[in-house]
Each structure stands twice: as C-alpha cells, then as structure tokens.
Protein backbone atom coordinates (compact mmCIF):
# COMPACT_ATOMS: atom_id res chain seq x y z
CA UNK A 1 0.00 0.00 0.00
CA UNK A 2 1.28 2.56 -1.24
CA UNK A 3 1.38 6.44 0.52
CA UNK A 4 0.08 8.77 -2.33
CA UNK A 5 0.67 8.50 -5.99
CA UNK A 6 0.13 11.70 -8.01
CA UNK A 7 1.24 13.00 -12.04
CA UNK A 8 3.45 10.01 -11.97
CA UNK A 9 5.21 9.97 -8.62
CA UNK A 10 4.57 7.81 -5.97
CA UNK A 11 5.24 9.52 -2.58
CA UNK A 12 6.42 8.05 0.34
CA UNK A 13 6.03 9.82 4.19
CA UNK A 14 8.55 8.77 6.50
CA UNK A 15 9.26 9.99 10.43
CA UNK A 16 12.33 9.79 11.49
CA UNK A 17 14.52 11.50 14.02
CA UNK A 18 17.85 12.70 11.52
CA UNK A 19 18.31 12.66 7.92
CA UNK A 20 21.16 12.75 5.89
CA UNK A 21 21.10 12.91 1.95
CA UNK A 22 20.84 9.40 0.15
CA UNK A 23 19.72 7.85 3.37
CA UNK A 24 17.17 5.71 1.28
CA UNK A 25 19.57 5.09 -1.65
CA UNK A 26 19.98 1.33 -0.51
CA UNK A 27 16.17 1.03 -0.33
CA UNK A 28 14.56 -2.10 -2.09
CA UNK A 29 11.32 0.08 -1.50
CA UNK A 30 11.45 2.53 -4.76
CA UNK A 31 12.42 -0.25 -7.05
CA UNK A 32 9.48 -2.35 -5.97
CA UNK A 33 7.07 0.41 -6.28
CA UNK A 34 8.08 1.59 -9.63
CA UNK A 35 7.85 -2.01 -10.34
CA UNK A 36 4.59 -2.44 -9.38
CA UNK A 37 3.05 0.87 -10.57
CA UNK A 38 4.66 1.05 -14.51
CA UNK A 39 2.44 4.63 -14.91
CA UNK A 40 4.86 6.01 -12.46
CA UNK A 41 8.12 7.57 -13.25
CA UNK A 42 9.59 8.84 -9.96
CA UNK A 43 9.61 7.73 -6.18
CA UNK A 44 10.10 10.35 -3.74
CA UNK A 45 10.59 9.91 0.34
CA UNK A 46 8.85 12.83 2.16
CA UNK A 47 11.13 12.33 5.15
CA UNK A 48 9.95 14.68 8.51
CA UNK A 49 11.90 15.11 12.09
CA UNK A 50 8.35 16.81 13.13
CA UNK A 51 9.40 20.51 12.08
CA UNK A 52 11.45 19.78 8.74
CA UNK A 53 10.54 18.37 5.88
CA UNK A 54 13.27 16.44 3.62
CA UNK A 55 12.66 14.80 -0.14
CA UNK A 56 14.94 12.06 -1.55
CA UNK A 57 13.61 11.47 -5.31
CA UNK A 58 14.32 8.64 -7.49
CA UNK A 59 13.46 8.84 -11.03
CA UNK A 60 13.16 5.38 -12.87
CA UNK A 61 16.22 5.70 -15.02
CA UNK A 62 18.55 5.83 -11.89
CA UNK A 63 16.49 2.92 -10.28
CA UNK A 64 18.01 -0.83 -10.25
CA UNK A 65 15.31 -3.37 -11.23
CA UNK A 66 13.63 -5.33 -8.31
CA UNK A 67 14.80 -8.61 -10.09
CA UNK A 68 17.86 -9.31 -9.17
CA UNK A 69 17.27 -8.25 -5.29
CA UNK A 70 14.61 -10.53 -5.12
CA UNK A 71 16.49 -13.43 -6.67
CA UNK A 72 19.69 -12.70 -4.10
CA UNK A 73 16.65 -12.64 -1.26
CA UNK A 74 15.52 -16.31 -2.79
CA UNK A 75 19.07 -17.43 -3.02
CA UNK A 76 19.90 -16.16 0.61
CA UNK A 77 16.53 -17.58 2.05
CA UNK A 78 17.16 -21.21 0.04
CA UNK A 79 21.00 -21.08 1.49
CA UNK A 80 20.21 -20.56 5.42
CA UNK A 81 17.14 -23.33 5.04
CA UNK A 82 14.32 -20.35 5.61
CA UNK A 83 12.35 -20.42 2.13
CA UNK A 84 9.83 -22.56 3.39
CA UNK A 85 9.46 -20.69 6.91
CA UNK A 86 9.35 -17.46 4.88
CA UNK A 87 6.79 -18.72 2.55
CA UNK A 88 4.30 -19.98 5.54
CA UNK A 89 4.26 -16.69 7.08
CA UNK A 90 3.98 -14.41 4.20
CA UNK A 91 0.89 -16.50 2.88
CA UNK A 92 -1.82 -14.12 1.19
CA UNK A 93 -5.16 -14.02 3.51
C-alpha cells in the first residue's frame, strides 16, 4: 500500500529522528514500487523530524530493477534453510 501516488510519482512519508542525503539510496522500496506501478516515473521519500521536511527522489532511469534483489533474497533464504518458513508466514489471507 502505497502512501500517495500523483502526475506520476509515488510519494512516500517517512518519520524519522535525523536525515542525511541518500539515506534511502539502498532502499529495495522505490524499485518495488516503480515495479509495481509502470504509470509512475519517480519515487520520492517525504522524510519529517516533526518541524522539517526532507525529499529524496528517485526517477526510474537511476532505479536498479527489483529482479535481481529478489532473486539474491531467494538465493539467501534457500541457502540458510528459511524459504519454506518465509513462505508460511507471508501466505496471502
């Protein structure tokens, strides 16, 4: 579920206490999203302390595809024995 998507851009609110610049870079969130939503072109964090406001965009070009991330996630579940365990707790109600 996603935050708010408007003219293309899928917006994402986050609280958090500091903020540095490219504190989301490592993310797996914005490639999923764009992913998932093809009409959308950019990903931006709306990241807030409680009196600032901070954005981090993303635009698709300068996004890695979700892909390979979830295949290393697969590979890394499989090679610790937790594929199964993962799959009966992330069943779809």
């Amino acid at each position: 579920r996603l935050d708010c998507l408007k003219a293309g851009v899928v917006y994402d609110i986050k609280f958090s206490k500091s903020y540095e610049k490219g504190k989301y870079v490592d993310s797996t969130q914005h490639p999923a999203y764009l992913e998932l939503i093809p009409l959308a072109n950019q990903f931006t964090y709306l990241v807030s302390n409680g009196s600032m406001v901070w954005r981090e965009t993303y635009r698709r070009d300068e996004t890695p595809a979700i892909e390979p991330i979830i295949a290393d996630f697969v590979s890394w579940l499989e090679a610790n024995e937790l594929l199964d365990l993962y799959k009966e707790k992330w069943v779809a109600a």
